[in-house]
Protein backbone atom coordinates (compact mmCIF):
# COMPACT_ATOMS: atom_id res chain seq x y z
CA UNK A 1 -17.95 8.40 6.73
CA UNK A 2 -20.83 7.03 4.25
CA UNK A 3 -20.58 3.98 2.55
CA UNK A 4 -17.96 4.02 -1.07
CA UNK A 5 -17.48 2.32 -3.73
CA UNK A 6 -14.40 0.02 -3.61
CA UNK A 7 -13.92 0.92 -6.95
CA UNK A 8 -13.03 4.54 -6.04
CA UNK A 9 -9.71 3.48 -4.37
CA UNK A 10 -7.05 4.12 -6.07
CA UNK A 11 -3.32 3.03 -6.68
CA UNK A 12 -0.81 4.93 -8.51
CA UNK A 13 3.12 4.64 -9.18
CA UNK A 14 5.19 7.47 -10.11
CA UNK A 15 6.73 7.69 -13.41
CA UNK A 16 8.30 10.67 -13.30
CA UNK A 17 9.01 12.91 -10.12
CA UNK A 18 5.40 14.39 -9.15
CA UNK A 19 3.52 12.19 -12.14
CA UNK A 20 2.15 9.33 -11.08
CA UNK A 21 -0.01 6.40 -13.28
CA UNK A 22 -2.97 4.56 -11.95
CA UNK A 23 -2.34 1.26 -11.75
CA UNK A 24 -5.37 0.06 -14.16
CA UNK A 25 -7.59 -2.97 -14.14
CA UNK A 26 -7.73 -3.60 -10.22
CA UNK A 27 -10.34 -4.93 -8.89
CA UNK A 28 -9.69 -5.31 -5.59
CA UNK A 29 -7.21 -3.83 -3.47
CA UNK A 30 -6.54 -3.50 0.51
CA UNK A 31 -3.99 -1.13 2.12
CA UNK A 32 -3.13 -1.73 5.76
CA UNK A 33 -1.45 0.27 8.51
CA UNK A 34 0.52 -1.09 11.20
CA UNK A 35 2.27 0.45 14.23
CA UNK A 36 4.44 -2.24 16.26
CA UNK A 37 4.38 -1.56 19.97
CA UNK A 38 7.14 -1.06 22.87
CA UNK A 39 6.21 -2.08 26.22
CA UNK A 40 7.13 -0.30 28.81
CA UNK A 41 5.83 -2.33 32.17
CA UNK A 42 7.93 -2.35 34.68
CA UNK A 43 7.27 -3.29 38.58
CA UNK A 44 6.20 0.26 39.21
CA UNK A 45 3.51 0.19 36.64
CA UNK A 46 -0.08 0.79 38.02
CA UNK A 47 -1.83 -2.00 39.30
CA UNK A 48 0.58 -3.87 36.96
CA UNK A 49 -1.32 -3.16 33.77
CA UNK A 50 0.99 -3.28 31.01
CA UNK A 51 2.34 0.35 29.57
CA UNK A 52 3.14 1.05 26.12
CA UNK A 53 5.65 3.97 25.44
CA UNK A 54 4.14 6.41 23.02
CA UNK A 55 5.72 6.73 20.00
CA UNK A 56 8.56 4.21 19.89
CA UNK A 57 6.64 1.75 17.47
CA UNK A 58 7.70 1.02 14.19
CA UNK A 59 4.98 1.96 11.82
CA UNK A 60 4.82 0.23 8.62
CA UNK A 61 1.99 -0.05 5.27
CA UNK A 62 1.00 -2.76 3.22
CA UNK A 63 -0.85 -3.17 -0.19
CA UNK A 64 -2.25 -5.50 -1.41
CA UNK A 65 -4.60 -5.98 -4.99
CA UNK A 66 -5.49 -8.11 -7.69
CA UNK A 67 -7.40 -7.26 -11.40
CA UNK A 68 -6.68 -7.53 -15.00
CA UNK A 69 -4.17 -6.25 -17.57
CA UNK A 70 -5.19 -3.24 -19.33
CA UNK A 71 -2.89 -0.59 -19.41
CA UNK A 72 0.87 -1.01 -20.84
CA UNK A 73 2.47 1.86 -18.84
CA UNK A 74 1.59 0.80 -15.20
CA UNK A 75 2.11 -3.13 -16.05
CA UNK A 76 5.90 -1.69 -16.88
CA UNK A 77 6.88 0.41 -14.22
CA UNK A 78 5.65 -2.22 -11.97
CA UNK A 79 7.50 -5.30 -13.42
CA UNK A 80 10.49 -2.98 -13.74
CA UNK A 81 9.96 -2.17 -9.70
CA UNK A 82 9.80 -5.76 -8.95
CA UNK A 83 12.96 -7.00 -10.90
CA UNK A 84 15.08 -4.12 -9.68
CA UNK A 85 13.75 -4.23 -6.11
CA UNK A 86 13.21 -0.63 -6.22
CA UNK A 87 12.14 1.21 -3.81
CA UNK A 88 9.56 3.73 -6.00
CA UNK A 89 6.96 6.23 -4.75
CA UNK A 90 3.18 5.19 -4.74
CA UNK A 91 0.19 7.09 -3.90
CA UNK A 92 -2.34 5.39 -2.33
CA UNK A 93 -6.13 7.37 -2.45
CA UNK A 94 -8.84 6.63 -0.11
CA UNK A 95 -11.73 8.86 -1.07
CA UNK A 96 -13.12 11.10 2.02
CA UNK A 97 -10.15 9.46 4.55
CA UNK A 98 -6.86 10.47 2.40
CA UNK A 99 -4.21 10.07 0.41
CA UNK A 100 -0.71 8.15 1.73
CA UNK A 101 2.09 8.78 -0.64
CA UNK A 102 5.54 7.45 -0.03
CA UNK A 103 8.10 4.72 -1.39
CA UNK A 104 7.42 0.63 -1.67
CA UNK A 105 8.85 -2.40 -2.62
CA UNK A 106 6.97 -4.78 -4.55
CA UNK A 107 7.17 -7.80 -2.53
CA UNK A 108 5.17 -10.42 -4.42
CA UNK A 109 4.28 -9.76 -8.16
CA UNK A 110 2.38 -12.86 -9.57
CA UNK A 111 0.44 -13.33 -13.27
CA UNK A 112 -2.35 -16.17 -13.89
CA UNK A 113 -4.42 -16.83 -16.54
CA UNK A 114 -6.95 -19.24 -17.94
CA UNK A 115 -7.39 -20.68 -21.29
CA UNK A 116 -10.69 -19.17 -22.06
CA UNK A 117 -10.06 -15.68 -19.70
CA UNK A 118 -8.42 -13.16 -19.20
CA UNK A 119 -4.72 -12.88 -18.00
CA UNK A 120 -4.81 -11.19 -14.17
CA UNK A 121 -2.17 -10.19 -11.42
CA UNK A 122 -1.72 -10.17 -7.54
CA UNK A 123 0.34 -7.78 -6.08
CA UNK A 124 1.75 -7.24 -2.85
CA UNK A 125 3.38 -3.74 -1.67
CA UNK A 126 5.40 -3.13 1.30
CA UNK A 127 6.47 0.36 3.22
CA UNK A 128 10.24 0.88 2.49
CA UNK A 129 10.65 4.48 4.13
CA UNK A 130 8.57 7.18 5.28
CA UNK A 131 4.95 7.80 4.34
CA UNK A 132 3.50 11.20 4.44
CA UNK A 133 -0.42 11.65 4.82
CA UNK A 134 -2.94 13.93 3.50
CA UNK A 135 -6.93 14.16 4.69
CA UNK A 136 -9.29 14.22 2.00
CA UNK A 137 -12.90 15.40 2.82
């Protein structure tokens, strides 16, 4: 995979089933994958190096970004997310790796602003079901 612009990653709710908004004026952003492990050593194991059973891991997805206010109808559905505790479907885009879709919490919403800037916002995103995968490339 060539280098990308960090810019090119993008974050989008749904607003209505199969329409989702990009969340605009990020400016950075970080989406992680996690899989938990099970161990499975026993005294039997193989010169007693530890065994991990395939496939019994929780999996889980965070998401994480900051940037600035600029569009009305993202800002919404996300501050309506947070103060419901809604679980609502995101698409996450990864240009040339792929595209994780599936439903989040937002876990931490905060707003900050300076006198002479801009007001900004952090936001933190959490896996609250299944997420489905698609390869783009």
């Amino acid at each position: 995979m060539a280098a990308q612009r960090g810019r090119d990653i993008l974050l989008k709710i749904e607003d209505a089933p199969g329409t989702f908004i990009t969340v605009a004026g990020l400016r950075a952003r970080t989406i992680a994958l996690n899989a938990r492990t099970v161990d499975a050593t026993d005294g039997d194991s193989a010169g007693r190096w530890r065994e991990l059973l395939a496939g019994a891991g929780v999996k889980s997805a965070a998401v994480s970004g900051q940037g600035i206010f600029r569009d009305a109808a993202s800002d919404a559905l996300i501050r309506e997310a947070f103060f419901d505790q809604s679980a609502r479907r995101w698409r996450l885009i990864v240009p040339d790796f792929g595209q994780l879709e599936g439903p989040f919490l937002v876990a931490a919403l905060e707003y900050a602003g300076e006198h002479e800037g801009e007001a900004s916002f952090a936001i933190s995103l959490a896996s609250a079901g299944e997420m489905s995968f698609e390869a783009i490339g």
